[in-house]
Protein backbone atom coordinates (compact mmCIF):
# COMPACT_ATOMS: atom_id res chain seq x y z
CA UNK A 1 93.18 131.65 89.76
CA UNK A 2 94.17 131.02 93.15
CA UNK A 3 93.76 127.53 93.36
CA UNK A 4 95.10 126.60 89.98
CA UNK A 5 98.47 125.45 89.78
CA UNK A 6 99.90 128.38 87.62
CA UNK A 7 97.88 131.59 88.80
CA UNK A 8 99.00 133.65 86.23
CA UNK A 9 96.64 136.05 84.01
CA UNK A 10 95.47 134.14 81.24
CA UNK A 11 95.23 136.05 77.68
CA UNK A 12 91.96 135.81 75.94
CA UNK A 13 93.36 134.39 72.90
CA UNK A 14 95.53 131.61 74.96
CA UNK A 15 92.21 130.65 76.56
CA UNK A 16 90.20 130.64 73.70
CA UNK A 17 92.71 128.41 71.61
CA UNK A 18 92.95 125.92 74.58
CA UNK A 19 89.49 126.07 75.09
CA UNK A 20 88.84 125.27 71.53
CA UNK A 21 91.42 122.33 71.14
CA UNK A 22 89.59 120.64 74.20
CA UNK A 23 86.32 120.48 73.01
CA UNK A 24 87.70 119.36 70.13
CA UNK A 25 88.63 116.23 71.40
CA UNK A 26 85.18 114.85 72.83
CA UNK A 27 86.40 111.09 73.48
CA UNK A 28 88.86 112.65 75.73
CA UNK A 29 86.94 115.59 77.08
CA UNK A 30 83.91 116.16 79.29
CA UNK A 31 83.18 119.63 79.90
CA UNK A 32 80.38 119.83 82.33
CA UNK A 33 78.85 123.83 82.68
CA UNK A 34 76.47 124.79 86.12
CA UNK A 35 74.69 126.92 85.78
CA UNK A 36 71.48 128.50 88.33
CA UNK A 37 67.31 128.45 87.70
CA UNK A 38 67.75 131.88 86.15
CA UNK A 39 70.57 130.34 83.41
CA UNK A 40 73.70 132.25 85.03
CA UNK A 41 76.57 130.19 85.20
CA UNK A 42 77.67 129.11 88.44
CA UNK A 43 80.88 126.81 88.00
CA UNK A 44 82.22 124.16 85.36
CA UNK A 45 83.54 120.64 85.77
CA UNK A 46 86.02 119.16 83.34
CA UNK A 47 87.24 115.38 83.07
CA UNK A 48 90.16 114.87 81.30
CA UNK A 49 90.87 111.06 79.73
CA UNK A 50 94.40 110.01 80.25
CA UNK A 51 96.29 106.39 80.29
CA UNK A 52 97.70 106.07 83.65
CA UNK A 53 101.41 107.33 83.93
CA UNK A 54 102.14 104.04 86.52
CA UNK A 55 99.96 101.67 84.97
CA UNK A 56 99.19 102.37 80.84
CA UNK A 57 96.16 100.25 80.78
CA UNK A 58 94.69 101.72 82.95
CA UNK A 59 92.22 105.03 81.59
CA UNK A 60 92.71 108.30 84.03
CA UNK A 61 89.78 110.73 84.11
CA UNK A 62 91.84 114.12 85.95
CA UNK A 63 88.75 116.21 87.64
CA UNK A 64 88.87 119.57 87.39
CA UNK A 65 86.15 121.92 88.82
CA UNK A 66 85.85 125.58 89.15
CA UNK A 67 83.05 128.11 91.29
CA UNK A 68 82.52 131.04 90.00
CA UNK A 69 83.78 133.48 93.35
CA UNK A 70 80.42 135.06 93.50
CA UNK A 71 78.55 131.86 94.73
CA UNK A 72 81.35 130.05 96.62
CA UNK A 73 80.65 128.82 100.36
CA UNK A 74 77.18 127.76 99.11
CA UNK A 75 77.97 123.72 98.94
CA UNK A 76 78.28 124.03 95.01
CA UNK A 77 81.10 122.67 94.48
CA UNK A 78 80.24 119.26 96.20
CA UNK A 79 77.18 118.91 94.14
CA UNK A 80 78.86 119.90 91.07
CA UNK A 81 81.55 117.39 91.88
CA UNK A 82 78.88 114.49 92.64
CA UNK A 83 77.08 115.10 89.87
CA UNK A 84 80.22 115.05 87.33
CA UNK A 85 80.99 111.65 88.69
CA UNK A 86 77.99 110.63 88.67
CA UNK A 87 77.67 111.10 84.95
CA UNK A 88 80.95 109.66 84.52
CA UNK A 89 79.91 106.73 86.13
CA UNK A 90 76.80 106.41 83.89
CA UNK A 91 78.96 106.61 80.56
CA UNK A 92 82.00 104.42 81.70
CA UNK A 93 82.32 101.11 80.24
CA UNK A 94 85.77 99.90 81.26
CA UNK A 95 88.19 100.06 83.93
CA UNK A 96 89.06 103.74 84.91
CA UNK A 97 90.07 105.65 88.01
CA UNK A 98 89.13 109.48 88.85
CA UNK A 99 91.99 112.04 90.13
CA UNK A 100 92.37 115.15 90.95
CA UNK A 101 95.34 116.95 92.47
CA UNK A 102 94.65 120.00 94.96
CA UNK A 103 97.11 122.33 96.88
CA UNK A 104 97.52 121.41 100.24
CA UNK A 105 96.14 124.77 101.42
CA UNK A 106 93.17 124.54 99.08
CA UNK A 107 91.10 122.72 102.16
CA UNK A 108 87.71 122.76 100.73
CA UNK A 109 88.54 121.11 97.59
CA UNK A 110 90.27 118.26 99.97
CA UNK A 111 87.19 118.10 101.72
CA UNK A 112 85.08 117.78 99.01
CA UNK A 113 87.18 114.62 97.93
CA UNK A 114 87.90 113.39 101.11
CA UNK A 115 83.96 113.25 102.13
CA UNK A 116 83.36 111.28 98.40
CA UNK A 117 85.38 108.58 99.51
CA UNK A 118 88.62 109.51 97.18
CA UNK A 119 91.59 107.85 98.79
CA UNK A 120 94.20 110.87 99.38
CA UNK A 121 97.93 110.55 98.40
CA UNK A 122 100.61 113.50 99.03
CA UNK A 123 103.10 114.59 95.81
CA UNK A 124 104.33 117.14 93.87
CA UNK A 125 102.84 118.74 90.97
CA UNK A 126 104.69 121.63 88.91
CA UNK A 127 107.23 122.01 91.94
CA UNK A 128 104.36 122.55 94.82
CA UNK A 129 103.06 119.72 97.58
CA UNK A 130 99.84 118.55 96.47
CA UNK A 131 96.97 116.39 97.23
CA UNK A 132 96.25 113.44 95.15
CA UNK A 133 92.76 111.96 95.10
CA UNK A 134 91.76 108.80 93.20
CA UNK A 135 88.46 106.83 92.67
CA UNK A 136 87.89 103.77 90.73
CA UNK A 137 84.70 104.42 88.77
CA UNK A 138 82.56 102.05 88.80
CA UNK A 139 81.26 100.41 85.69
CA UNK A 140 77.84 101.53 83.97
C-alpha cells in the first residue's frame, strides 16, 4: 500500500464491494491477473475507461498495476505493463490515450513509463506531487 495514493488498511468487505462493482462494469473495466508457470499470482493490471476531464471526447484508459512484494525487483512489472497495453492496443477501436499517475518517489513505476515512451507531466493528485504519464493508443 505504499505506493497507492491512500495507504490506509483496506477492510475486507470495502475491498470486496469495490472489487465487485468493477468487474461489474466490463465496458469500462479491464482487470488483467499475472500470474507464474506454477499458477501463483504474481501482480494485476487494471485499465480504467474514463472521458477525458480536459477534453470529453476524448476516452481515458487510467493504468493501474500492482507486484505482489514477494517477486518485486524481478522486471515484472515492465512486462506486465507491456503486455496490458499491448492488449489494449489490440481491442481499441477509437481514439484513446493511456495514463497513469505515480508518486514522485515511486521511481520504478516512472521508469517503467518513462522507458515505454509515456510523455511525463508533473501535478497533484489527492493533495501529493505526482507523475502523470500519457500514451495515445494506437488503433487496432
Amino acid at each position: 500500500r505504499l505506493n497507492a495514493f491512500d495507504s490506509e488498511i483496506i477492510q475486507e468487505q470495502t475491498h470486496f464491494e469495490w472489487l465487485r462493482s468493477k468487474l461489474s462494469q466490463p465496458e469500462d473495466c479491464v482487470f488483467l491477473i499475472a500470474e507464474a508457470r506454477n499458477g501463483v499470482p504474481v501482480g494485476t493490471i487494471r485499465f480504467d475507461r474514463r472521458a477525458d476531464d480536459v477534453k470529453p471526447s476524448l476516452m481515458v484508459w487510467w493504468v493501474s498495476y500492482s507486484i505482489d512484494p514477494a517477486f518485486r525487483g524481478l522486471g515484472l512489472g515492465r512486462m506486465l505493463v507491456e503486455l496490458g497495453a499491448g492488449l489494449m492496443e489490440q481491442s481499441n477501436t477509437g481514439s484513446a490515450t493511456m495514463k497513469a499517475l505515480v508518486k514522485v518517489n515511486n521511481h520504478q513505476s516512472a521508469k517503467i513509463f518513462t522507458s515505454m515512451c509515456f510523455s511525463q507531466t508533473e501535478t497533484e493528485h489527492a493533495g501529493q506531487a505526482v507523475y502523470c504519464f500519457q500514451k495515445p493508443l494506437r488503433l487496432a
